[in-house]
PDB file of N, CA and C in Angstrom:
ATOM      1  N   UNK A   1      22.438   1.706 -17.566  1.00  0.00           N
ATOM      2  CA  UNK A   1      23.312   0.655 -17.068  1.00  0.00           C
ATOM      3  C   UNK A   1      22.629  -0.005 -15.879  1.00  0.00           C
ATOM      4  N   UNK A   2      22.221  -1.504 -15.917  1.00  0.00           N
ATOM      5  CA  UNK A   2      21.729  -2.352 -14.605  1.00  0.00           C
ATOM      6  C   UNK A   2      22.788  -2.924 -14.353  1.00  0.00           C
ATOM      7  N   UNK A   3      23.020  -2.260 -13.033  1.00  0.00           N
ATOM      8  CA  UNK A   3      24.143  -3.162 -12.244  1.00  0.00           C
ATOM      9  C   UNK A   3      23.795  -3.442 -10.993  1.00  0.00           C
ATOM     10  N   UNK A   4      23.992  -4.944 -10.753  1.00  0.00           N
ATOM     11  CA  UNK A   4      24.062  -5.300  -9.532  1.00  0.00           C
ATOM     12  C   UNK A   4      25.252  -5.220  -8.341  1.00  0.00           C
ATOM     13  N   UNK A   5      25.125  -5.620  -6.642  1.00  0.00           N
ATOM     14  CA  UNK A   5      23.305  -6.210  -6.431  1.00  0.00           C
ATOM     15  C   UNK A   5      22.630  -5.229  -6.063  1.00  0.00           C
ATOM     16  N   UNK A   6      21.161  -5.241  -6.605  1.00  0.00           N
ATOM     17  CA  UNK A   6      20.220  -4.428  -5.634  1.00  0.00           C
ATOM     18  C   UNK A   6      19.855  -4.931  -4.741  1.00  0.00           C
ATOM     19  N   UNK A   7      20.067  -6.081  -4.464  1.00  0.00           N
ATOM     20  CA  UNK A   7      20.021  -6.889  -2.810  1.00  0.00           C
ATOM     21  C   UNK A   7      20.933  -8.062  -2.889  1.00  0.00           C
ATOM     22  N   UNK A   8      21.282  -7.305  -1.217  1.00  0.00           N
ATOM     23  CA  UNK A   8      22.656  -8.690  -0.964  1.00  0.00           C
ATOM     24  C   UNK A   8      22.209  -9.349   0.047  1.00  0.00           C
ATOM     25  N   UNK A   9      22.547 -10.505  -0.525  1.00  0.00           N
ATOM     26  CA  UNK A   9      21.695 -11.332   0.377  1.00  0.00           C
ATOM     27  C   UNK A   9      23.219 -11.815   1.130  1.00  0.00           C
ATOM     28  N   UNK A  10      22.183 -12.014   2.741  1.00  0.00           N
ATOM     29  CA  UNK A  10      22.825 -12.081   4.175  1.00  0.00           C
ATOM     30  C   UNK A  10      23.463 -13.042   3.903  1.00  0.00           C
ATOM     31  N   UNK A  11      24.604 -13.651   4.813  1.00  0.00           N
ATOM     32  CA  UNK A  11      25.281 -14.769   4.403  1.00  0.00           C
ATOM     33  C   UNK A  11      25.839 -15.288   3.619  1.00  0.00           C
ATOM     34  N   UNK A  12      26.257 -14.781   2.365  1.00  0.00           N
ATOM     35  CA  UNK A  12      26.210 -15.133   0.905  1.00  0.00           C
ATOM     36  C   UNK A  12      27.635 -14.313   0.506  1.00  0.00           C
ATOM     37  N   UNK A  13      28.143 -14.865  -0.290  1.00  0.00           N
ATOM     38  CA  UNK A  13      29.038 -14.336  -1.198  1.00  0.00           C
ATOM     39  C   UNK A  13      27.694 -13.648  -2.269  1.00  0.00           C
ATOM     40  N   UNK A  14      28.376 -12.413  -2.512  1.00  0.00           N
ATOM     41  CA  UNK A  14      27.136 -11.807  -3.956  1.00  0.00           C
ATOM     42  C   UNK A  14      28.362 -11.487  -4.576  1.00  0.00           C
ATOM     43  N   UNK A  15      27.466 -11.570  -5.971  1.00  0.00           N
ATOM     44  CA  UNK A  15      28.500 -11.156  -7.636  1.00  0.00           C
ATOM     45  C   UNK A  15      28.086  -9.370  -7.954  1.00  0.00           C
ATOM     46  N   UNK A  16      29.057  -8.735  -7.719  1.00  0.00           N
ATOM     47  CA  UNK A  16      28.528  -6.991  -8.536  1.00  0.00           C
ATOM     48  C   UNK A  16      28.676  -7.302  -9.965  1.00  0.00           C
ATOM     49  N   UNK A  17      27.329  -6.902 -10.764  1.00  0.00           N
ATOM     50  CA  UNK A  17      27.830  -7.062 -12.306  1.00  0.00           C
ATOM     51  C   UNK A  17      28.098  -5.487 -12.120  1.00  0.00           C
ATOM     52  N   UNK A  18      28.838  -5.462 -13.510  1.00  0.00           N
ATOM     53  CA  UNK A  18      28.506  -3.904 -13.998  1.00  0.00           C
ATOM     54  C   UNK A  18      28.030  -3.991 -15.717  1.00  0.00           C
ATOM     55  N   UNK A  19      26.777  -4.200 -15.666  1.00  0.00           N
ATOM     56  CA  UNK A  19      26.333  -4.621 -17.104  1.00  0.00           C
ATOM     57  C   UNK A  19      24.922  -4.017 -17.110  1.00  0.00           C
ATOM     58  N   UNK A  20      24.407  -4.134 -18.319  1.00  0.00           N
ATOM     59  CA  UNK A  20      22.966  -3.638 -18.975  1.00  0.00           C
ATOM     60  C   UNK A  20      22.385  -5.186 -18.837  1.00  0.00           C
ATOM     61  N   UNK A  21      21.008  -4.947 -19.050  1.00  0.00           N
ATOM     62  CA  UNK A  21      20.006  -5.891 -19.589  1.00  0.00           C
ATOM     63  C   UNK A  21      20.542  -6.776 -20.666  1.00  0.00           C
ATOM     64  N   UNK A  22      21.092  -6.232 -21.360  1.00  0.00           N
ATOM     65  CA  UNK A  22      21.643  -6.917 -22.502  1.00  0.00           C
ATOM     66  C   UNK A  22      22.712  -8.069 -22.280  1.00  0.00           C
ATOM     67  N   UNK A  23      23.171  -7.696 -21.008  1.00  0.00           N
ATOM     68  CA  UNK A  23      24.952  -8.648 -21.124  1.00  0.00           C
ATOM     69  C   UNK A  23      26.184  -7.355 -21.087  1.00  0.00           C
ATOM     70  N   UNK A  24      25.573  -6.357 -21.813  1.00  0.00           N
ATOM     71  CA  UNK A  24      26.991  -5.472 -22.249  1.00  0.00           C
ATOM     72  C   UNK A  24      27.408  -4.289 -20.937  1.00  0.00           C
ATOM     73  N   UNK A  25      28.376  -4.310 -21.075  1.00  0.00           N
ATOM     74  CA  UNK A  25      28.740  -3.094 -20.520  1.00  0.00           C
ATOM     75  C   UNK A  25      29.177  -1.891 -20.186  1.00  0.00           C
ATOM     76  N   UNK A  26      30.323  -1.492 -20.049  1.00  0.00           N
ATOM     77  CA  UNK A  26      30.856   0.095 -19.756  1.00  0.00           C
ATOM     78  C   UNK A  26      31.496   0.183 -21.832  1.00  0.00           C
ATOM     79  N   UNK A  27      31.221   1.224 -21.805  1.00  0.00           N
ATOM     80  CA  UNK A  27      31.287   1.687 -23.180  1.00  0.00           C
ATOM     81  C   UNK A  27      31.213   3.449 -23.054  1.00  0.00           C
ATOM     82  N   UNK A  28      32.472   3.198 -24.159  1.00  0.00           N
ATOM     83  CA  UNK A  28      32.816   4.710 -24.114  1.00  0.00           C
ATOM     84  C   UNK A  28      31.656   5.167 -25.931  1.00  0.00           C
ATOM     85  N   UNK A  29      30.295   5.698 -25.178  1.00  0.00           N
ATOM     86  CA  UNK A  29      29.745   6.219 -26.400  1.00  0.00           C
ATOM     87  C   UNK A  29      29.717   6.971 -27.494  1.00  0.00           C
ATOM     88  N   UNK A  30      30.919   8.056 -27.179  1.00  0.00           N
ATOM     89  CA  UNK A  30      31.456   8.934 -28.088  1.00  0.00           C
ATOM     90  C   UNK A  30      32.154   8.332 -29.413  1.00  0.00           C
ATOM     91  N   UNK A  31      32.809   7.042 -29.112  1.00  0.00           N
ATOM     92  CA  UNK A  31      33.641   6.465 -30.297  1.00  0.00           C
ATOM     93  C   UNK A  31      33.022   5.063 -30.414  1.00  0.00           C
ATOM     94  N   UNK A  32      31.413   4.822 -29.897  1.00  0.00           N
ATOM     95  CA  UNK A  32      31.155   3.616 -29.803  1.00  0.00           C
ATOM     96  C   UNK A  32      31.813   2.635 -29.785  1.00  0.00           C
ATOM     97  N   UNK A  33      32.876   2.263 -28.787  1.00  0.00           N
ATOM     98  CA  UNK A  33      33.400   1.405 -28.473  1.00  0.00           C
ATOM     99  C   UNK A  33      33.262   0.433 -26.953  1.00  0.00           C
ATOM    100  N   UNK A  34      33.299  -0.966 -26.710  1.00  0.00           N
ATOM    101  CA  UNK A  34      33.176  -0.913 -25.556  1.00  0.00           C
ATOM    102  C   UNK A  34      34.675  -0.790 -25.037  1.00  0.00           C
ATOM    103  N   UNK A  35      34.349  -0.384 -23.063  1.00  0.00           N
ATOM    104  CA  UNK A  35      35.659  -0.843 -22.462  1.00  0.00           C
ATOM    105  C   UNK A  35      36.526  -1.541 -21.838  1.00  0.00           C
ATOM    106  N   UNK A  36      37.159  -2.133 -22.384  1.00  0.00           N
ATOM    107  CA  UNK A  36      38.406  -3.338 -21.628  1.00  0.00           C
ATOM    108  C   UNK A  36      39.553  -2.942 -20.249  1.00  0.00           C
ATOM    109  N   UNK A  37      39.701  -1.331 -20.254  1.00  0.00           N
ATOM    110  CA  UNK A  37      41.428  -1.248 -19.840  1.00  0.00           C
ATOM    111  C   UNK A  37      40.678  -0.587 -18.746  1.00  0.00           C
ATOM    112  N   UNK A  38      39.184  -0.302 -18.131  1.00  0.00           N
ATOM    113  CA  UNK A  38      39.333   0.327 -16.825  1.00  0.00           C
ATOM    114  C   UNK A  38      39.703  -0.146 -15.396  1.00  0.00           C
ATOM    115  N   UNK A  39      40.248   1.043 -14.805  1.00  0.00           N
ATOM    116  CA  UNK A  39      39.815   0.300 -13.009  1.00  0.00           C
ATOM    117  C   UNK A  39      38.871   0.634 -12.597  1.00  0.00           C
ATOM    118  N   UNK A  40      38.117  -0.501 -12.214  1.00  0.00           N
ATOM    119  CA  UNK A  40      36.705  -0.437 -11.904  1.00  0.00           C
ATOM    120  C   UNK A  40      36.805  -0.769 -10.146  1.00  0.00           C
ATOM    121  N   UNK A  41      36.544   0.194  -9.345  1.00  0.00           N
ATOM    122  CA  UNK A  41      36.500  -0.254  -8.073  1.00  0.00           C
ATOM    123  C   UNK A  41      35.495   0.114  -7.043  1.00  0.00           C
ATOM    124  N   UNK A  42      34.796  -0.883  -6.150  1.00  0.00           N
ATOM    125  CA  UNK A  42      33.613  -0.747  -5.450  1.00  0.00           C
ATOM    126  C   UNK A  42      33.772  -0.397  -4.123  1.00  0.00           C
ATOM    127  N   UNK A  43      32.787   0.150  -3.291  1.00  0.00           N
ATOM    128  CA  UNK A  43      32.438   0.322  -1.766  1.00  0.00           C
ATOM    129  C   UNK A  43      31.392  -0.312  -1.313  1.00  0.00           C
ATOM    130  N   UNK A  44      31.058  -0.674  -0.320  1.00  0.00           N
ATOM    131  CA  UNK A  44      30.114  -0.652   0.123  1.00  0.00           C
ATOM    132  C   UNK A  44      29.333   0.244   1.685  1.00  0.00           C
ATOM    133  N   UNK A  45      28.873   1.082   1.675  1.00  0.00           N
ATOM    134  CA  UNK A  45      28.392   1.751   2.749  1.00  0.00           C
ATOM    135  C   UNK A  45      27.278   1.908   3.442  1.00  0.00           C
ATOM    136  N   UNK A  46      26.827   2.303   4.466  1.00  0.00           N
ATOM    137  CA  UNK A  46      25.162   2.315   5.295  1.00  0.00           C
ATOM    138  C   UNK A  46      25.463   3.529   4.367  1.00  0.00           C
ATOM    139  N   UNK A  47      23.769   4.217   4.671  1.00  0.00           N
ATOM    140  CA  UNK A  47      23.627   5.304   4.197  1.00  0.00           C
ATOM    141  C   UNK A  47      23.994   6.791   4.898  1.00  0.00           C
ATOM    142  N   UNK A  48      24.825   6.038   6.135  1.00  0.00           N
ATOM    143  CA  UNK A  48      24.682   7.134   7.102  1.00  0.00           C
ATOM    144  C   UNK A  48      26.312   7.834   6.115  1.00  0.00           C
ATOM    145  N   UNK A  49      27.093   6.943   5.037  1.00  0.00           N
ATOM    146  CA  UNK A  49      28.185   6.989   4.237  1.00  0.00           C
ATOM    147  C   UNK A  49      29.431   6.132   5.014  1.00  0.00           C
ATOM    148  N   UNK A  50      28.981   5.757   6.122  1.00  0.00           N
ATOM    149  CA  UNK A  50      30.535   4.615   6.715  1.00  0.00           C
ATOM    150  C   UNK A  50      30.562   3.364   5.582  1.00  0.00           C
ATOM    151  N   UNK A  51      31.711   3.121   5.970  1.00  0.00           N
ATOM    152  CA  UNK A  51      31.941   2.138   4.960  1.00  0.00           C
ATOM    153  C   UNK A  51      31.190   0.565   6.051  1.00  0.00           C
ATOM    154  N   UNK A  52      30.922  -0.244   5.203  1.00  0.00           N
ATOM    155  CA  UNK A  52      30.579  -1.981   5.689  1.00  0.00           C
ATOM    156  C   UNK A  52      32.016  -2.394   6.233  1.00  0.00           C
ATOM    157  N   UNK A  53      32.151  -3.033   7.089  1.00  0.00           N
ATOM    158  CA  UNK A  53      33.393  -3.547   7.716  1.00  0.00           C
ATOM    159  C   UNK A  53      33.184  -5.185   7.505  1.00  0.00           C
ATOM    160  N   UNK A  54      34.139  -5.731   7.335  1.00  0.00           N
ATOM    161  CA  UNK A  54      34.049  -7.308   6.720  1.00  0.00           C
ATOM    162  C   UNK A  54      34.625  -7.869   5.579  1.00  0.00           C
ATOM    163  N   UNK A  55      35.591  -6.654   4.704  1.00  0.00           N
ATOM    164  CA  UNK A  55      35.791  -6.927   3.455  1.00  0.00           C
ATOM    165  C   UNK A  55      36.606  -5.817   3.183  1.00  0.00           C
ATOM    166  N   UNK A  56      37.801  -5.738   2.464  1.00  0.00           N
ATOM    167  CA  UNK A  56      38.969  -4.814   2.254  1.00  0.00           C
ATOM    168  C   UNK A  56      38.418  -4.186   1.216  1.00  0.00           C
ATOM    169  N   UNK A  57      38.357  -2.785   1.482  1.00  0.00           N
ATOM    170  CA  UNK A  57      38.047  -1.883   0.633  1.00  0.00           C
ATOM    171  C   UNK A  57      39.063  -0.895  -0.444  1.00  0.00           C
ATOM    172  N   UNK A  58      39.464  -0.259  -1.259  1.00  0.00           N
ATOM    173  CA  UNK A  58      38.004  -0.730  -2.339  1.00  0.00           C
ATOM    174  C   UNK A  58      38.425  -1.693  -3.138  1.00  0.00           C
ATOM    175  N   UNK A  59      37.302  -2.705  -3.694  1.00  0.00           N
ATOM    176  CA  UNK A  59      36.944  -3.909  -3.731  1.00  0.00           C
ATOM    177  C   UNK A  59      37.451  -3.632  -5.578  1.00  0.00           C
ATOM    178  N   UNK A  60      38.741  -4.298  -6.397  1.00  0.00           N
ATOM    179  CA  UNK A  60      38.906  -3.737  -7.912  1.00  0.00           C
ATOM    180  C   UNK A  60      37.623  -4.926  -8.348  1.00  0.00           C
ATOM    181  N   UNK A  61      37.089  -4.544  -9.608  1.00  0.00           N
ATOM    182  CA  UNK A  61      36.215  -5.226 -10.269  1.00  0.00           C
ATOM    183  C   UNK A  61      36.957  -6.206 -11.547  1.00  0.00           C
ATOM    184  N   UNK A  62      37.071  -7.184 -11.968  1.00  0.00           N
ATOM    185  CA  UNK A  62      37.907  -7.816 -13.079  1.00  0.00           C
ATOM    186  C   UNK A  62      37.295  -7.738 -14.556  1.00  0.00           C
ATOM    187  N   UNK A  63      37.624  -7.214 -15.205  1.00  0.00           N
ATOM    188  CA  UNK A  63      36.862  -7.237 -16.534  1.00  0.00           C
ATOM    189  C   UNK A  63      36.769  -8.663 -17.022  1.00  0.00           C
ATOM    190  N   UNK A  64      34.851  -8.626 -17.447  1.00  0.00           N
ATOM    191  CA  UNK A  64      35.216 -10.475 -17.703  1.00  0.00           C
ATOM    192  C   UNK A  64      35.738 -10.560 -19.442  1.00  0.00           C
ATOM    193  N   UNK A  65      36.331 -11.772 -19.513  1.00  0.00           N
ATOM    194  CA  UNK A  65      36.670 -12.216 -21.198  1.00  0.00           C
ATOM    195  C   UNK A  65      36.194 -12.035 -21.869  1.00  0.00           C
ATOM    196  N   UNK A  66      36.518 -11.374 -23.154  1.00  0.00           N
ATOM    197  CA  UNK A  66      35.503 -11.948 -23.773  1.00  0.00           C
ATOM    198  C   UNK A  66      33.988 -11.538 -23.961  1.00  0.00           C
ATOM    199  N   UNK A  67      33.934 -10.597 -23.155  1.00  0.00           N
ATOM    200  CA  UNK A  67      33.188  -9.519 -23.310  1.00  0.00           C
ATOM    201  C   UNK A  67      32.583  -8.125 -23.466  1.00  0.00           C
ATOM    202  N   UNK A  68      32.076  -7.367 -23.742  1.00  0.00           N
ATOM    203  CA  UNK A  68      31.470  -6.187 -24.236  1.00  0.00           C
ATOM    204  C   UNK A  68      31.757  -5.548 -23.009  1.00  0.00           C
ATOM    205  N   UNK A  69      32.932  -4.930 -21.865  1.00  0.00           N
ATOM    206  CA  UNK A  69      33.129  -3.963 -21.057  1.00  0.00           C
ATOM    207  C   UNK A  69      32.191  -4.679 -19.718  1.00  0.00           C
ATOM    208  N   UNK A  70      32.197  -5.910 -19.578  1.00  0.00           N
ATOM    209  CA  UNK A  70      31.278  -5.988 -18.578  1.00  0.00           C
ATOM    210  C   UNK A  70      32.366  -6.646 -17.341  1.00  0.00           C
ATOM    211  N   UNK A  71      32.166  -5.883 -16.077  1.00  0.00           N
ATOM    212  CA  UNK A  71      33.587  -6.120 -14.927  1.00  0.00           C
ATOM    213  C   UNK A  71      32.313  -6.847 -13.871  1.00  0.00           C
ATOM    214  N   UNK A  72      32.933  -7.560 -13.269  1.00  0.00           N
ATOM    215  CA  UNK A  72      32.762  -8.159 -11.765  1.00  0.00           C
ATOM    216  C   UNK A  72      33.481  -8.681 -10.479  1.00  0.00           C
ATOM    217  N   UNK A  73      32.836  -8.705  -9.517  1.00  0.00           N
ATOM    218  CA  UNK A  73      33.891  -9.358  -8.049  1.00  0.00           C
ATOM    219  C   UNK A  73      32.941  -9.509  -7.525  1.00  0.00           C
ATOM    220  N   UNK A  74      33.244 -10.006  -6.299  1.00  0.00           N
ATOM    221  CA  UNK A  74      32.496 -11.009  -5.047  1.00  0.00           C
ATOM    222  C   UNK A  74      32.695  -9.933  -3.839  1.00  0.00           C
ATOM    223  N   UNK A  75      31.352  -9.872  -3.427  1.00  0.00           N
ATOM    224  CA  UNK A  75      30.656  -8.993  -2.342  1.00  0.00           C
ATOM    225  C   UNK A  75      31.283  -9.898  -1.533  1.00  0.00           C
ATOM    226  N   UNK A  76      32.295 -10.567  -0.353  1.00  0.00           N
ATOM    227  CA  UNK A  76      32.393 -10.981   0.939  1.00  0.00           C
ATOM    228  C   UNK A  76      30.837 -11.515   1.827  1.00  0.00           C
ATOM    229  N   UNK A  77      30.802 -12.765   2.049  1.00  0.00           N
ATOM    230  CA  UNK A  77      29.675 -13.114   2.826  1.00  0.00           C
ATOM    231  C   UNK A  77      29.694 -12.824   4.357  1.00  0.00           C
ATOM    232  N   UNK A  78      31.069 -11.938   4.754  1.00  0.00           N
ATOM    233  CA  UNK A  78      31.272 -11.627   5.970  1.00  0.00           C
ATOM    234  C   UNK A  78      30.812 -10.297   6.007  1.00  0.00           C
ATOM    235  N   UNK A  79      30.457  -9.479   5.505  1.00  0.00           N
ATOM    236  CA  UNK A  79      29.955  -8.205   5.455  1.00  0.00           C
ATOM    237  C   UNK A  79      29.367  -8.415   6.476  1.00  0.00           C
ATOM    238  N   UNK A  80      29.918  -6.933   7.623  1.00  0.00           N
ATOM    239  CA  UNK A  80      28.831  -6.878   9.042  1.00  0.00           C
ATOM    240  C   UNK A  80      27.650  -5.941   8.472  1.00  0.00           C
ATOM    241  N   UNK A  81      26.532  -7.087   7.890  1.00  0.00           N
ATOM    242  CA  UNK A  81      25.394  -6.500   7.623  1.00  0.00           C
ATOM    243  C   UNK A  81      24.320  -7.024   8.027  1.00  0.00           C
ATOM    244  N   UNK A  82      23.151  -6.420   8.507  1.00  0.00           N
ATOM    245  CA  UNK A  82      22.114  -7.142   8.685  1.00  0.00           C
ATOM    246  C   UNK A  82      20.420  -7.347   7.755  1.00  0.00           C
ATOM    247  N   UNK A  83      19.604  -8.009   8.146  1.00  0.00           N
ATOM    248  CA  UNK A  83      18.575  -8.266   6.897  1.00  0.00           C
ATOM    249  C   UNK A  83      18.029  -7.061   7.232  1.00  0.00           C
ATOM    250  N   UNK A  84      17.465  -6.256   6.208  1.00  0.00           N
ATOM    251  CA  UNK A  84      17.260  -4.828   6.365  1.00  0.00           C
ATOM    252  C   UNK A  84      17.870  -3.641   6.303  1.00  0.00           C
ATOM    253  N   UNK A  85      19.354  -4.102   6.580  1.00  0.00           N
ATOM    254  CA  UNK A  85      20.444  -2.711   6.157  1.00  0.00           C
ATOM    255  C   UNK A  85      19.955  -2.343   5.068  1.00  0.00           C
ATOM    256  N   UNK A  86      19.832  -0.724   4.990  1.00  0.00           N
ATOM    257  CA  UNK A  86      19.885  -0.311   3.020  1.00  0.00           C
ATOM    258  C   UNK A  86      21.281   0.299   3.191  1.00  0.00           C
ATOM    259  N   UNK A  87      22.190   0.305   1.925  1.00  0.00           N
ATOM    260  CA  UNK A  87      23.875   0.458   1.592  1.00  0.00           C
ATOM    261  C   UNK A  87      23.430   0.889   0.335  1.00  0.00           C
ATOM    262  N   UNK A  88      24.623   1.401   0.011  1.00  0.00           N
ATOM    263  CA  UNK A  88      25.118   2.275  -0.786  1.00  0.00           C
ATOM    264  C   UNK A  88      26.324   1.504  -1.651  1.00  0.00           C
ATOM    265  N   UNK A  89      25.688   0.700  -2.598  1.00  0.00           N
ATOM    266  CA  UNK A  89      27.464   0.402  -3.216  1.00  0.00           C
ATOM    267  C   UNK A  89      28.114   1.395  -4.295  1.00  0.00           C
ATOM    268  N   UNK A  90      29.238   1.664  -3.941  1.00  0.00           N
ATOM    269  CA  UNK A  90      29.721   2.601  -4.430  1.00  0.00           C
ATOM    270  C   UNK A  90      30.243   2.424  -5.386  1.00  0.00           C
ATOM    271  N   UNK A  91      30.477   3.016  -7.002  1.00  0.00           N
ATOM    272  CA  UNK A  91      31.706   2.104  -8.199  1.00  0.00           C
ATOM    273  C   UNK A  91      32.104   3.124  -8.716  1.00  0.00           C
ATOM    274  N   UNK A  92      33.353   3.553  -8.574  1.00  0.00           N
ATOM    275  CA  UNK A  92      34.342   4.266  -9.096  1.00  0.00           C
ATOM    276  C   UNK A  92      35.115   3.726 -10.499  1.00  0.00           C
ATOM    277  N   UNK A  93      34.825   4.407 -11.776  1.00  0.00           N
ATOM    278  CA  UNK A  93      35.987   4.008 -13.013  1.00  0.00           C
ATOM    279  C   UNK A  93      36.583   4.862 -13.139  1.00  0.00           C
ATOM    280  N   UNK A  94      37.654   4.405 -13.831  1.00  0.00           N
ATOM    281  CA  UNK A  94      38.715   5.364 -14.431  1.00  0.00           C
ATOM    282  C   UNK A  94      39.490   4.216 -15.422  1.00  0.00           C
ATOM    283  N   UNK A  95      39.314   5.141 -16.984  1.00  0.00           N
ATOM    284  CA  UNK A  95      39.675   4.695 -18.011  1.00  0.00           C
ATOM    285  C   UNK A  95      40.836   5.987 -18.217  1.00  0.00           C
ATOM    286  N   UNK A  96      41.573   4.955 -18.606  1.00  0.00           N
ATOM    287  CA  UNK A  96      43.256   6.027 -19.089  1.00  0.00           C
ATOM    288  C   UNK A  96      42.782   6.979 -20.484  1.00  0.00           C
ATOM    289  N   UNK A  97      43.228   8.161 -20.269  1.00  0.00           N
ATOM    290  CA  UNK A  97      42.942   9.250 -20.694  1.00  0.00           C
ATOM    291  C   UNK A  97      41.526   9.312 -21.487  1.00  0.00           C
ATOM    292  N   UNK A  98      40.336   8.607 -21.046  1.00  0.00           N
ATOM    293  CA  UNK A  98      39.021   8.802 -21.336  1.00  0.00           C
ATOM    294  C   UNK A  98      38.113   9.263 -20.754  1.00  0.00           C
ATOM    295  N   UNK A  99      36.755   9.533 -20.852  1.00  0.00           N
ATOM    296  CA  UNK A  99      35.373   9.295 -19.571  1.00  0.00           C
ATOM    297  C   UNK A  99      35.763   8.283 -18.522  1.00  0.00           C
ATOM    298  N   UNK A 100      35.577   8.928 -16.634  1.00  0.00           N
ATOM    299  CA  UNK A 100      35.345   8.763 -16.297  1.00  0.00           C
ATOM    300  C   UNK A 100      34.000   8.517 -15.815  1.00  0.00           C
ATOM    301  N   UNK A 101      34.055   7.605 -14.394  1.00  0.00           N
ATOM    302  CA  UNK A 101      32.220   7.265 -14.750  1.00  0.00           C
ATOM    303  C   UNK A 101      32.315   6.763 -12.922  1.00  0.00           C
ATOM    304  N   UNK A 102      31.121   7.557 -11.946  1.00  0.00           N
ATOM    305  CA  UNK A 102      30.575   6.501 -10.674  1.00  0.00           C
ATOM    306  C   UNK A 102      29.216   6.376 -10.957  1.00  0.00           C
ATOM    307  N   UNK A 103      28.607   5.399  -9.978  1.00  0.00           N
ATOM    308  CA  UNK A 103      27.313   4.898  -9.573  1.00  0.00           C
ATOM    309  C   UNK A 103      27.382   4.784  -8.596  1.00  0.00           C
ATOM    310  N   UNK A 104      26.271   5.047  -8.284  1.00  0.00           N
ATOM    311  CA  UNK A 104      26.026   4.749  -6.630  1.00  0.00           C
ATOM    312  C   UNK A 104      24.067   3.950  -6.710  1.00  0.00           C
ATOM    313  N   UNK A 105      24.651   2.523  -6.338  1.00  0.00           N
ATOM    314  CA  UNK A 105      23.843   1.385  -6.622  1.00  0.00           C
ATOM    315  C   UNK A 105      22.978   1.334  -4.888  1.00  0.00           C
ATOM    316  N   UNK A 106      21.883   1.875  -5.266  1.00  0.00           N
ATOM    317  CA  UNK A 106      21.168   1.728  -4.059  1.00  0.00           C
ATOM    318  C   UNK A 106      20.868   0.129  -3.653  1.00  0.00           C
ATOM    319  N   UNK A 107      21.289  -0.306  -2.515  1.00  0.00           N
ATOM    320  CA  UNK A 107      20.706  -1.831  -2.159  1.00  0.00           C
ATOM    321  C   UNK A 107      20.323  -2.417  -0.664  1.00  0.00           C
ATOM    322  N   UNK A 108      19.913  -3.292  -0.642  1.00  0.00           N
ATOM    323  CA  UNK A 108      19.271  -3.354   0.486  1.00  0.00           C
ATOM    324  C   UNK A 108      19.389  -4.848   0.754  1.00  0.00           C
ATOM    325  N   UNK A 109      19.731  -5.496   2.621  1.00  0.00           N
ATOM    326  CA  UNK A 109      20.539  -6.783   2.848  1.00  0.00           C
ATOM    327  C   UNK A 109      18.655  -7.356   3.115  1.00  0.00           C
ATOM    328  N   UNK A 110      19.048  -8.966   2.404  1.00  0.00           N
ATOM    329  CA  UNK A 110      17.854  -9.425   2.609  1.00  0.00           C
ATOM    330  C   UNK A 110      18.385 -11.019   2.916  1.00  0.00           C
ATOM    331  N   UNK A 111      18.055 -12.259   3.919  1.00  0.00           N
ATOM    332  CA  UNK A 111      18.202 -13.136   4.095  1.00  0.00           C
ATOM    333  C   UNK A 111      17.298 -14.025   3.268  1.00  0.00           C
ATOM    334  N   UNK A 112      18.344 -14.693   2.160  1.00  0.00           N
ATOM    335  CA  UNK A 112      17.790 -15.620   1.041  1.00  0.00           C
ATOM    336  C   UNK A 112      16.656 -16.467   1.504  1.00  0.00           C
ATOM    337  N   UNK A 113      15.523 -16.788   1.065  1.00  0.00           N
ATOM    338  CA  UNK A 113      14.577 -18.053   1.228  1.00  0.00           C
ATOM    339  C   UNK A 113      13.581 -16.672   2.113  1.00  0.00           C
ATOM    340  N   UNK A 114      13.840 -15.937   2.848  1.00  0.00           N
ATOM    341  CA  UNK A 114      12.564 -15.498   3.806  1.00  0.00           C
ATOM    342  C   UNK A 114      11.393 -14.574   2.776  1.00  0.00           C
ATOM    343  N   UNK A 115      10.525 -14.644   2.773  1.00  0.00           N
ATOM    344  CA  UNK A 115       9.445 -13.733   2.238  1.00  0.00           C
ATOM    345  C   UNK A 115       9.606 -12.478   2.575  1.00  0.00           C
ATOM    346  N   UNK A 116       9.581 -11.059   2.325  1.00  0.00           N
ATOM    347  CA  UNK A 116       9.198 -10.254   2.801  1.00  0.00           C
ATOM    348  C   UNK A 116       8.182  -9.055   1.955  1.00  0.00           C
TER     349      UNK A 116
END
């Protein structure tokens, strides 16, 4: 599963996918099906494990239309973060009486346009 962001960029509203390479997403593999009915909900933290302050936590993810289990929401461009923070986004599911499922999406704050 590639899910974003692996970098949030400073200033910015960012999009969390929760999807593959493909487009697709959370899928319960046992009955090859994908999933529609979870709560999908995010954190964001330093690594020291505090949470980012700037944005009401935890953040639910919306399953998009119309598609293969793939959920998203908007990272807050107020996040007290700086270029160089590395965080921890956190994603908690829970599907009614199925597999549960977290990630913990290593990422790191980078200010759009600069080289590094």
């Amino acid at each position: 599963m590639v899910t974003s962001p692996q970098i949030y960029y400073w200033k910015n509203d960012n999009i969390i996918w929760i999807r593959d390479q493909a487009g697709n997403g959370l899928k319960n593999e046992i009955e090859d099906v994908y999933i529609d009915n979870a709560t999908v909900t995010a954190e964001v933290k330093f690594k020291s494990g505090t949470l980012v302050t700037g944005q009401t936590w935890p953040l639910t993810l919306t399953f998009v239309d119309g598609s293969n289990g793939v959920y998203n929401g908007i990272l807050d461009k107020a996040l007290d973060v700086v270029p160089g923070d590395k965080l921890d986004v956190e994603v908690t599911v829970t599907v009614p009486g199925d597999l549960d499922a977290f990630f913990k999406i290593p990422t790191i704050v980078r200010q759009r346009g600069k080289q590094y």
